[in-house]
Protein backbone atom coordinates (compact mmCIF):
# COMPACT_ATOMS: atom_id res chain seq x y z
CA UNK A 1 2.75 117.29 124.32
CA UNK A 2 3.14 116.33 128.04
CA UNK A 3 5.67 113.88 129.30
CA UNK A 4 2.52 111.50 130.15
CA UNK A 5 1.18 111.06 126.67
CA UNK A 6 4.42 110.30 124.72
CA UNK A 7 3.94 107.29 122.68
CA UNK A 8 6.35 105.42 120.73
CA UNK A 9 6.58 105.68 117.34
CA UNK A 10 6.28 102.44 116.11
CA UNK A 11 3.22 102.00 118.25
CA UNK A 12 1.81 104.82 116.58
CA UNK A 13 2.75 103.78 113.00
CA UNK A 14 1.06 100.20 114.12
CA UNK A 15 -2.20 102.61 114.70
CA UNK A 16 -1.86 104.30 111.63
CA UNK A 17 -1.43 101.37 109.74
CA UNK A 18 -4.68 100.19 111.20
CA UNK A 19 -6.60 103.57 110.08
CA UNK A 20 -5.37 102.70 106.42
CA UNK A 21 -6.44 99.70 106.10
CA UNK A 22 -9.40 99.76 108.14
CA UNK A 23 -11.01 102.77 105.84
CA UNK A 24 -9.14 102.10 102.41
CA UNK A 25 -7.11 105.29 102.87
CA UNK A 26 -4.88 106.81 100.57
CA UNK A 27 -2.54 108.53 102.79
CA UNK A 28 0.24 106.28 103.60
CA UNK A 29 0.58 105.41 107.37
CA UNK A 30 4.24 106.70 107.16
CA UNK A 31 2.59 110.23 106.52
CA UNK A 32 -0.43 110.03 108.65
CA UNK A 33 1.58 108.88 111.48
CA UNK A 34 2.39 113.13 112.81
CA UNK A 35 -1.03 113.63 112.47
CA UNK A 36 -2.19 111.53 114.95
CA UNK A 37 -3.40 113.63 118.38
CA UNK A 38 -3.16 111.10 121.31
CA UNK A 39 -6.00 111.15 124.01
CA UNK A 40 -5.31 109.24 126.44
CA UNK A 41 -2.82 106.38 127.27
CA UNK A 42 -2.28 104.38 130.01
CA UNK A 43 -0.95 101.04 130.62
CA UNK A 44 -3.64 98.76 128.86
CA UNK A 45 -5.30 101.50 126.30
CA UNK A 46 -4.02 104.42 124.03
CA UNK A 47 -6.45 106.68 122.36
CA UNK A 48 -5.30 108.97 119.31
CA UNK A 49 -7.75 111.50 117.14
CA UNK A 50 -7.03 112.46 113.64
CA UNK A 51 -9.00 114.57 111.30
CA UNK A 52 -8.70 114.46 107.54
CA UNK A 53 -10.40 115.62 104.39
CA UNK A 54 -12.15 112.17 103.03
CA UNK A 55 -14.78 111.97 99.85
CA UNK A 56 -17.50 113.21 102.41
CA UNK A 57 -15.91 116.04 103.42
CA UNK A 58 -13.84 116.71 106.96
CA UNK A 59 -13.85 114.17 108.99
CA UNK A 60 -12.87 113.50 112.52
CA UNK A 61 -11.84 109.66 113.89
CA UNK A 62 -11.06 107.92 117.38
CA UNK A 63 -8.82 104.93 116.95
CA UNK A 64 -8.37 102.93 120.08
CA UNK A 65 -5.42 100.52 120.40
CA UNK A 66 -5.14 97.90 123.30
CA UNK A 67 -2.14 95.69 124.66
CA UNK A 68 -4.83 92.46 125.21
CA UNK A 69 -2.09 91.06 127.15
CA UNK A 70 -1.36 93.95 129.90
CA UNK A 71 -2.90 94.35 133.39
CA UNK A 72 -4.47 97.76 134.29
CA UNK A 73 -4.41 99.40 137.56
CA UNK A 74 -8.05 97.79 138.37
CA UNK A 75 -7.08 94.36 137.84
CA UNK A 76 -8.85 94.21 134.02
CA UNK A 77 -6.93 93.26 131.44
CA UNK A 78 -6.66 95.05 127.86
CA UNK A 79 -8.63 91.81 126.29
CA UNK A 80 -11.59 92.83 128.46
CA UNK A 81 -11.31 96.23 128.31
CA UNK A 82 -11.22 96.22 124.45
CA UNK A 83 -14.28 93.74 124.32
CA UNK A 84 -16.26 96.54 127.00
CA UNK A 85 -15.18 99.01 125.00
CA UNK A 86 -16.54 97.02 121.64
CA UNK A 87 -19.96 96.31 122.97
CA UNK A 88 -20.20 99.72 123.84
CA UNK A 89 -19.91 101.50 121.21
CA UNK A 90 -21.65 98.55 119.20
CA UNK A 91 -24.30 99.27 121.80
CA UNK A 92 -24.65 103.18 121.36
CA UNK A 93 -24.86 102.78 117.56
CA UNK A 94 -27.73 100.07 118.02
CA UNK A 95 -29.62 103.05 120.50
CA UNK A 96 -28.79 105.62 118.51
CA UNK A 97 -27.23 107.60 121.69
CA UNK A 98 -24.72 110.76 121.23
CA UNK A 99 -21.17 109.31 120.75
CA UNK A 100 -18.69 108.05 118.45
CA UNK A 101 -19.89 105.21 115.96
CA UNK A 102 -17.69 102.27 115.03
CA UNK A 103 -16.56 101.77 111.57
CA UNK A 104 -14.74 98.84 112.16
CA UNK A 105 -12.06 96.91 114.79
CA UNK A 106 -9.34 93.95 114.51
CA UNK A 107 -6.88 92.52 116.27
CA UNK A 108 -3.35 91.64 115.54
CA UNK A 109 -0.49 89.36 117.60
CA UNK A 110 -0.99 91.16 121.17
CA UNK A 111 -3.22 94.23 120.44
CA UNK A 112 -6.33 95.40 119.64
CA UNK A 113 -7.86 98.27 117.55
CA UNK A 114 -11.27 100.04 117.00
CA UNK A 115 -11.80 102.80 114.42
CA UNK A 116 -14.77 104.93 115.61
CA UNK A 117 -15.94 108.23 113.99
CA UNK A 118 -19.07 110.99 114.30
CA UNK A 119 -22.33 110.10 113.99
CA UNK A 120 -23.02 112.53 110.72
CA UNK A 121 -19.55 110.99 109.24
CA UNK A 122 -20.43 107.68 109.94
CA UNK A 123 -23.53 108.37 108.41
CA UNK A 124 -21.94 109.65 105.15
CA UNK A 125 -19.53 107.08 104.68
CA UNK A 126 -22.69 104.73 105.16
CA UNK A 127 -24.16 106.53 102.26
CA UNK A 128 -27.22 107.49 104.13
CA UNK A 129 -28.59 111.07 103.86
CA UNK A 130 -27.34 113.48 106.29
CA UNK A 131 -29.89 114.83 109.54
CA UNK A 132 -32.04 117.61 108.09
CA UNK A 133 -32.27 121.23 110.32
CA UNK A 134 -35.19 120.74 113.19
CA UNK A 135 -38.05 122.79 111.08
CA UNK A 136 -42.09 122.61 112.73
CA UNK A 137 -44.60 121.25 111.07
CA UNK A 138 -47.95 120.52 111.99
CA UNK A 139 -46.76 116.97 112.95
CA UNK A 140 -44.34 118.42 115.24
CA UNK A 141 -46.39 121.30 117.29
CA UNK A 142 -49.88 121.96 117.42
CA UNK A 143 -51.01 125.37 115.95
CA UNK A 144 -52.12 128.48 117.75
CA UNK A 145 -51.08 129.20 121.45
CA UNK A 146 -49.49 125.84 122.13
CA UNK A 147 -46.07 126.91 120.22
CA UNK A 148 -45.95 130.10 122.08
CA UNK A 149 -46.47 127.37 125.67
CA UNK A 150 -43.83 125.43 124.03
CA UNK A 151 -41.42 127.94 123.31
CA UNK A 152 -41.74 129.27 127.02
CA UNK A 153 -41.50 125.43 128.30
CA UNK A 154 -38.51 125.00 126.16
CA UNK A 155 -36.92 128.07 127.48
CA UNK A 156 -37.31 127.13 131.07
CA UNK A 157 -35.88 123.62 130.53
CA UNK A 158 -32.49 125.17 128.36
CA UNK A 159 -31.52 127.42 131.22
CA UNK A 160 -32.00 125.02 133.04
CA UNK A 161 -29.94 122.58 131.10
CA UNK A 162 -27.37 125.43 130.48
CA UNK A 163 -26.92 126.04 134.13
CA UNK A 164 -25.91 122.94 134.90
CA UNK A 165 -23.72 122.14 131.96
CA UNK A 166 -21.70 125.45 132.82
CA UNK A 167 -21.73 123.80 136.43
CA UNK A 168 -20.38 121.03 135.08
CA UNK A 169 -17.68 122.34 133.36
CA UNK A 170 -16.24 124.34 136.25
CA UNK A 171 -16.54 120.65 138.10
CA UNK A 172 -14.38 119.71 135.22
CA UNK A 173 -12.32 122.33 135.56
CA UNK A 174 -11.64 122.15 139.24
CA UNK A 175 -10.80 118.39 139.09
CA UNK A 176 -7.74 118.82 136.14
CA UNK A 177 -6.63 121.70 137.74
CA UNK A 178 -6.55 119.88 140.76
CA UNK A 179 -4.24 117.72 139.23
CA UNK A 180 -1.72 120.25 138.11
CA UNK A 181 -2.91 120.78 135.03
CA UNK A 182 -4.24 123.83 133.24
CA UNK A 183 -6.96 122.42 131.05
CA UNK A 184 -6.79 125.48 128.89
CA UNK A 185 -5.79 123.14 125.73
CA UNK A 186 -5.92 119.35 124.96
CA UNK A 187 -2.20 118.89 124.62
CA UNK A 188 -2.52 119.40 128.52
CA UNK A 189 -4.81 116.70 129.50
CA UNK A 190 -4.84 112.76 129.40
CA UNK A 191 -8.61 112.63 128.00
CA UNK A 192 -10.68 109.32 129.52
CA UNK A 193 -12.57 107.45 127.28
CA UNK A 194 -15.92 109.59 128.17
CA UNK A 195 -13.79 112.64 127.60
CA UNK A 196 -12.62 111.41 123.98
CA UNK A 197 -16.60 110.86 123.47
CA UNK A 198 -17.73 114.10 124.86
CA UNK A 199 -14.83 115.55 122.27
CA UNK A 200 -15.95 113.86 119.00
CA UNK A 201 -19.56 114.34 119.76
CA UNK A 202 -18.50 118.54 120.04
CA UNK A 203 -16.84 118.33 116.54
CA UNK A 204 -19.85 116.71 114.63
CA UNK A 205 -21.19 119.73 112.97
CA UNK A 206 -24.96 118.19 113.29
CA UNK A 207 -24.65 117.17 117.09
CA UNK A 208 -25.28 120.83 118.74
CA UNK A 209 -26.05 122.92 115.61
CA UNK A 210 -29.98 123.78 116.44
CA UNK A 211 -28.50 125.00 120.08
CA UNK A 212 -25.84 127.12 118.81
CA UNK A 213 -28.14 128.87 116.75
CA UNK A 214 -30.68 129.48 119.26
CA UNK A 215 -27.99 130.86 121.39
CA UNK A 216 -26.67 133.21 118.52
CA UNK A 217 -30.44 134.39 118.32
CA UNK A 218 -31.08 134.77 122.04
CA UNK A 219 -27.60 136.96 122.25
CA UNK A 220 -28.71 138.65 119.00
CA UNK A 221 -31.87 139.67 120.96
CA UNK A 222 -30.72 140.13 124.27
CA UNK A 223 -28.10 143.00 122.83
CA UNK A 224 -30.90 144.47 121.51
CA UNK A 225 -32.52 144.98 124.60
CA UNK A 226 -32.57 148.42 126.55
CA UNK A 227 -30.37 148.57 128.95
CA UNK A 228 -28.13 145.75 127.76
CA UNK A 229 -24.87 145.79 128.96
CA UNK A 230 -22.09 145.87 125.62
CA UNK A 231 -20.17 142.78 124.46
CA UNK A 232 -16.85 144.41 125.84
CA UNK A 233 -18.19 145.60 128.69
């Protein structure tokens, strides 16, 4: 872990405690206290990930912890980032946008504290059933030659899409290496809140799971292809 995102270990007991409470957990918080992975912290905010095996299966969580009474570097202090921070999440769960969901916060003496988890484990501890597969139906595409235009339309727009994500990543790249760090592993990097976001959203098995398939089957195809050059070439 780097020297910037060393946290105390009574602060992260306090967080731990928290996660216990906040979900019912059996582990105690002495125990789940190594597990915690921190994120990010700064002077108003620290933000830790953990990932446990819960009655719905594994399951990845964000818990946020404030100091309501400190000052960040912009001037805002942890009460108002933590109440941001509340509404939106609160506000991405109401829109159903990609992102962590909140399972519950509190506050105690000087800090604050929100538990936040994937949208398909939020959804199971809610007891509601889990996203089904994308499958057409005649309510989704009309028959004949209109799925062969929408395959081709679809196409288009995903390498599209898939050009500028990659873009985007080397962006990424670029700007943590440009600040002396490798960004070849987590450990290395103080995540933002977007990044922590960005993280969870790329560990909930149901968020990209119709893409990675279509990319396995467009590989598939493409090695099939004369001419193709080999996976180790």
């Amino acid at each position: 872990m780097s020297r910037g995102l060393e946290v105390r270990r009574e602060d992260r007991l306090r967080a731990a405690a928290f996660f216990h409470e906040a979900l019912g957990s059996e582990v105690d918080p002495v125990e789940l206290e190594p597990e915690l992975v921190v994120l990010k912290v700064d002077a108003v905010a620290r933000i830790y990930s953990v990932e446990l095996d819960s009655s719905v299966g594994s399951a990845a969580f964000l818990i946020y912890q404030y100091q309501l009474d400190a000052t960040a570097t912009n001037g805002k202090s942890g009460q108002e980032l933590f109440r941001a921070d509340l509404e939106t999440l609160e506000l991405a769960a109401e829109r159903e946008t990609p992102g962590p969901r909140i399972l519950a916060h509190a506050t105690a003496a000087d800090e604050g504290y929100i538990l936040a988890t994937t949208p398909a484990t939020y959804r199971a501890l809610m007891g509601e059933s889990p996203l089904q597969g994308i499958t057409a139906s005649d309510t989704d595409l009309p028959l004949g030659g209109d799925t062969l235009e929408a395959r081709k339309e679809s196409a288009d727009e995903l390498l599209r899409l898939l050009k500028l994500a990659n873009d985007q990543a080397k962006r990424w790249f670029s700007a943590v290496r440009a600040e002396g760090q490798s960004g070849d592993s987590s450990i290395d990097v103080e995540f933002t809140q977007e990044e922590s976001a960005l993280a969870l959203f790329l560990i909930d098995q149901s968020s990209v799971q119709d893409l990675l398939r279509l990319l396995s089957v467009m590989v598939s195809a493409a090695q099939r292809m004369p001419g193709a050059p080999s996976p180790d070439a």
